[in-house]
Protein backbone atom coordinates (compact mmCIF):
# COMPACT_ATOMS: atom_id res chain seq x y z
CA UNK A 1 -126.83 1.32 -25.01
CA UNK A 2 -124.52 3.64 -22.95
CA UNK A 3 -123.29 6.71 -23.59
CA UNK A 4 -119.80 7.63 -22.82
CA UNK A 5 -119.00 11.12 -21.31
CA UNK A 6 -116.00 12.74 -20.97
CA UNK A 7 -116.81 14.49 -18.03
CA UNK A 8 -114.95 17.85 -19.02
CA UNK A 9 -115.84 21.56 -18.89
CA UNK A 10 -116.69 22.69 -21.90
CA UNK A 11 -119.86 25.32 -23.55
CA UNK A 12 -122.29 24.14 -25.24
CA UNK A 13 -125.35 25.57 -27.31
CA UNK A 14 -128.90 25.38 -26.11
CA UNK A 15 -131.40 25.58 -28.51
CA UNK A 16 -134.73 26.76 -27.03
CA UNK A 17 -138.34 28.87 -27.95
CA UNK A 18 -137.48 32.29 -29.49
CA UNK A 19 -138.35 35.41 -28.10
CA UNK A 20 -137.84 33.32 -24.44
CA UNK A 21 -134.29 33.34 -23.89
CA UNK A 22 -134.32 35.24 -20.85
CA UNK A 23 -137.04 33.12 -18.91
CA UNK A 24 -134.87 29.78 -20.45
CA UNK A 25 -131.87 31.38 -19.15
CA UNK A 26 -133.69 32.02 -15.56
CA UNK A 27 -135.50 28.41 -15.72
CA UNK A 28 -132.21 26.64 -16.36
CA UNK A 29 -130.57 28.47 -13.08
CA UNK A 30 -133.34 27.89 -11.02
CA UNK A 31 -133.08 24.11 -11.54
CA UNK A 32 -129.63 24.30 -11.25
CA UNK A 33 -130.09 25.87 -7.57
CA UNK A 34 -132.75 23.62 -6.88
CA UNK A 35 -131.37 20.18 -7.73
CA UNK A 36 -127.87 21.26 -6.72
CA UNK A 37 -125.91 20.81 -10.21
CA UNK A 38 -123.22 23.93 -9.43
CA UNK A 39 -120.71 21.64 -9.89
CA UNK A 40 -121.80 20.95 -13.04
CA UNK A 41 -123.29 23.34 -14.78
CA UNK A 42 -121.47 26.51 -14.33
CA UNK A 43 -122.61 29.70 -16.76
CA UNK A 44 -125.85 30.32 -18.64
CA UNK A 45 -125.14 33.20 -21.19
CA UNK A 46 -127.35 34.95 -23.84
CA UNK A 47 -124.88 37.13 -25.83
CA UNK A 48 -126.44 40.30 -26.48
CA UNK A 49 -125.21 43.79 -27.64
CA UNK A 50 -126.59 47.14 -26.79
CA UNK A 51 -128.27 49.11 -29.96
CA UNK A 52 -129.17 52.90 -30.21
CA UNK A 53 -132.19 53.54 -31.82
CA UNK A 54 -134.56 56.81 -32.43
CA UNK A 55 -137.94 56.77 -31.13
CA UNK A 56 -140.25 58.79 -33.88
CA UNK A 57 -139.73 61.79 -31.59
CA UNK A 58 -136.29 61.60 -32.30
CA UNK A 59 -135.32 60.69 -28.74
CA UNK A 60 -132.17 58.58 -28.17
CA UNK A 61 -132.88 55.16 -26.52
CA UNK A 62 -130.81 52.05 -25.92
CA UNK A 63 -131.73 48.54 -25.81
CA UNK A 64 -130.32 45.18 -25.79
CA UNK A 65 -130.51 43.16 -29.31
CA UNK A 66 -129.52 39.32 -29.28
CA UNK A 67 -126.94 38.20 -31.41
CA UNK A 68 -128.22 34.66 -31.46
CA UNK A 69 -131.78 34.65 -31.27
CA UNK A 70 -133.41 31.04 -30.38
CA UNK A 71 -129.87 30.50 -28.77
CA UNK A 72 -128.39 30.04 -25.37
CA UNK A 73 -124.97 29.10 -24.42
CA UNK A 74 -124.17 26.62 -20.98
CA UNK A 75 -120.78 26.31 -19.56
CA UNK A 76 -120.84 22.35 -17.96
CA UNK A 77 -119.19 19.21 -17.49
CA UNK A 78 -121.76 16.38 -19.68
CA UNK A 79 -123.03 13.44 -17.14
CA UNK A 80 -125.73 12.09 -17.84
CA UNK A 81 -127.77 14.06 -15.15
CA UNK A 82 -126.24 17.53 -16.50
CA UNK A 83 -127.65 16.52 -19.86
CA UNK A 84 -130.99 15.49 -18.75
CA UNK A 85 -131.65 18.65 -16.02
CA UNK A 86 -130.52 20.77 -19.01
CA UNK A 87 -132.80 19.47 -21.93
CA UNK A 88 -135.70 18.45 -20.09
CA UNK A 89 -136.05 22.34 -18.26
CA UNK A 90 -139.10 23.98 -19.83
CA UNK A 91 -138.52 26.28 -22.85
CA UNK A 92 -135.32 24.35 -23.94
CA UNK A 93 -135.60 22.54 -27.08
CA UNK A 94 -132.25 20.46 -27.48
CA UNK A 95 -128.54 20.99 -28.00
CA UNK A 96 -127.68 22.06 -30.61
CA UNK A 97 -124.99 19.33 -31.87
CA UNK A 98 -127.20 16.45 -30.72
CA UNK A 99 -129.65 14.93 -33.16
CA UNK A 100 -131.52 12.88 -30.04
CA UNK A 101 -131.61 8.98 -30.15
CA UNK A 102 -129.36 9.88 -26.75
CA UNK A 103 -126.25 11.13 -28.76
CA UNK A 104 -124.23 13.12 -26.59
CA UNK A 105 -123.87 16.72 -27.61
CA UNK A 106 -120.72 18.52 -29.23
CA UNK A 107 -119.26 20.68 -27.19
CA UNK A 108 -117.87 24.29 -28.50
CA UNK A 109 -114.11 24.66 -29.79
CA UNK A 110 -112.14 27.93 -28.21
CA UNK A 111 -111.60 29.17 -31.22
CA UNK A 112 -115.47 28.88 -31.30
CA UNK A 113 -116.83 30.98 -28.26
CA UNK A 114 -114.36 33.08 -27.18
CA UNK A 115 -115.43 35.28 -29.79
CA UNK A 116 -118.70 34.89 -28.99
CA UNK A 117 -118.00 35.66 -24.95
CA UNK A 118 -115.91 38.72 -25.70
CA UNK A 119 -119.02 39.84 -28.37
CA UNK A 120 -121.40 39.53 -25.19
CA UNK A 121 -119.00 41.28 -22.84
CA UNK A 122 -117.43 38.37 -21.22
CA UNK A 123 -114.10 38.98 -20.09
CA UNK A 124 -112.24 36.19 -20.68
CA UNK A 125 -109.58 34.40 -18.19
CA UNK A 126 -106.95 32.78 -19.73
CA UNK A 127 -105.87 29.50 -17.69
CA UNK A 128 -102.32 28.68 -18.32
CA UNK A 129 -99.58 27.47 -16.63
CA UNK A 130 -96.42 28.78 -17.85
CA UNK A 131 -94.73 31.99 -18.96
CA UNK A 132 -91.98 33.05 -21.58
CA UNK A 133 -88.79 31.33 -21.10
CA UNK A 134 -91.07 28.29 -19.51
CA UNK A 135 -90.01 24.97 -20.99
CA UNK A 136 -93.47 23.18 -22.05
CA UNK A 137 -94.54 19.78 -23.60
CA UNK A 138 -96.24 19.46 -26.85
CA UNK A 139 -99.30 17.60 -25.94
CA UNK A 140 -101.08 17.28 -29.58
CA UNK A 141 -100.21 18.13 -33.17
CA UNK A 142 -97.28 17.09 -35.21
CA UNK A 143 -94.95 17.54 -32.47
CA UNK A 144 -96.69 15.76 -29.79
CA UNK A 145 -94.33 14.55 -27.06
CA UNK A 146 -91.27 16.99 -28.25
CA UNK A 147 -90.59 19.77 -25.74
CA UNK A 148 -89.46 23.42 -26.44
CA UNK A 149 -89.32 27.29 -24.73
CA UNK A 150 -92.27 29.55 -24.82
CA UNK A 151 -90.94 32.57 -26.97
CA UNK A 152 -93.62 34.87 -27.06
CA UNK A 153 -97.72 34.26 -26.07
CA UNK A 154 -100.20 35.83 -27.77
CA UNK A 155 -103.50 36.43 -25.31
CA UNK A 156 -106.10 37.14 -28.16
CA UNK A 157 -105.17 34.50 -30.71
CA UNK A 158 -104.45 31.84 -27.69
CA UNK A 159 -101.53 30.94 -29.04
CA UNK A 160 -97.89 30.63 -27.65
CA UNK A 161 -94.69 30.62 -30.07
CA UNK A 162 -92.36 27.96 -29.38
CA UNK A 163 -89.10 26.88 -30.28
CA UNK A 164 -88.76 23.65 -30.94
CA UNK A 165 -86.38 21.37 -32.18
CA UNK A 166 -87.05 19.65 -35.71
CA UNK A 167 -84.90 18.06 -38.10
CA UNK A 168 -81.58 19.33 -36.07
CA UNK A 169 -83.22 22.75 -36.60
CA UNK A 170 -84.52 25.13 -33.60
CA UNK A 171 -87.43 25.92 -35.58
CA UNK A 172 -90.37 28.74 -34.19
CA UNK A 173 -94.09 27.23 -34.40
CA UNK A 174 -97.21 28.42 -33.08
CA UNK A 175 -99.24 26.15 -30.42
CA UNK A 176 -102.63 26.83 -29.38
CA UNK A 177 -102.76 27.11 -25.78
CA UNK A 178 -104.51 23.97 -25.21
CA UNK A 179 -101.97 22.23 -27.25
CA UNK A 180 -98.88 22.81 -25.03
CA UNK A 181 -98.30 22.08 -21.47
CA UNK A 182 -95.84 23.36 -19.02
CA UNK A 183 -92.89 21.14 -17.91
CA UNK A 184 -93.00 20.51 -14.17
C-alpha cells in the first residue's frame, strides 16, 4: 500500500506526553537539525499565554500557562520521511488526525490556526499576491474559473471582496484568500 502526499506546507497537530511539551518541542528540533529536514519541517509551536497569579504572600508573579496541554503544533510539507522523523521522535505520541494503519495526517484549515498563532503571539504574514483594484481568478467555490476586481481585503478575516459578474449582474462576494488568485 502507498500513501499519497501532497507535498504542501501546511500545520499540523502533534499529540505527545503531557506535562513534556517543551522537551517534545526541543527533541523534534534537534532531529530536525540533525537529519537535515529544514526544508521540511519548518515551525514547532506550543501556544502558551502568560497568567498573573498571587503567591500566598501576596506577591505578583507571572508565568506561562498552555492553552493546549498534551498538544504541539508543526508547520511541514508531509513526505513520507517528514512523517516518520516527526512521529517516531521520543515523547511524541501521533498526529492528531491520523488513526495509524499509515493514514496520512489532516492537516489544519486557516481558519483553524491562525487563531491559534495569534493566541500564542505569532504574528501572522499574510502571503498574497494582489491588491485592490487587482483583477484575480476565482480558483474554488461556486465561481471557480470566473474572474473579477479586488474591492476591499480584509487582513483578519482573510478574506477579499470581489466583484464579480453573475447572472449579467456585477455582484460583491467574499473570497477567502486562498480561494482567489491574482491575474498575471
Amino acid at each position: 500500500m502507498s500513501i499519497e502526499y501532497d507535498n504542501v506546507k501546511a500545520w499540523y497537530i502533534v499529540q505527545t506526553v503531557q506535562k513534556m511539551e517543551d522537551q517534545c518541542k526541543t527533541n523534534i528540533e534537534q532531529r530536525i537539525k540533525s537529519l537535515n529536514m529544514q526544508d521540511y519541517i519548518f515551525q514547532v509551536f506550543i501556544p502558551k499565554v502568560k497568567t498573573v497569579y498571587k503567591t500566598k504572600k501576596g506577591i505578583e508573579k507571572t508565568k506561562d500557562e498552555l492553552i493546549y496541554p498534551g498538544y504541539i503544533f508543526i508547520e511541514m510539507i508531509v513526505t513520507e520521511d517528514s512523517w516518520f522523523i516527526v512521529r517516531n521522535t521520543p515523547l511524541v505520541t501521533g498526529f492528531l488526525g491520523s488513526s495509524g494503519g499509515g493514514t496520512q495526517p489532516v492537516p489544519l484549515t486557516d481558519s483553524e490556526i491562525i487563531p491559534i498563532l495569534k493566541q500564542g503571539g505569532i504574528k501572522i504574514e499574510y502571503n498574497i499576491d494582489f491588491k485592490v483594484g487587482d483583477t484575480v481568478e476565482i480558483v474554488s467555490g461556486n465561481y471557480v474559473g470566473q474572474s473579477g476586481i479586488v474591492e476591499s481585503i480584509d487582513l483578519e478575516k482573510q478574506t477579499a471582496k470581489v466583484v464579480v459578474e453573475f447572472l449579467g449582474r456585477s455582484t460583491s462576494t467574499d473570497f477567502a484568500f486562498n480561494e482567489i488568485k491574482a491575474n498575471k
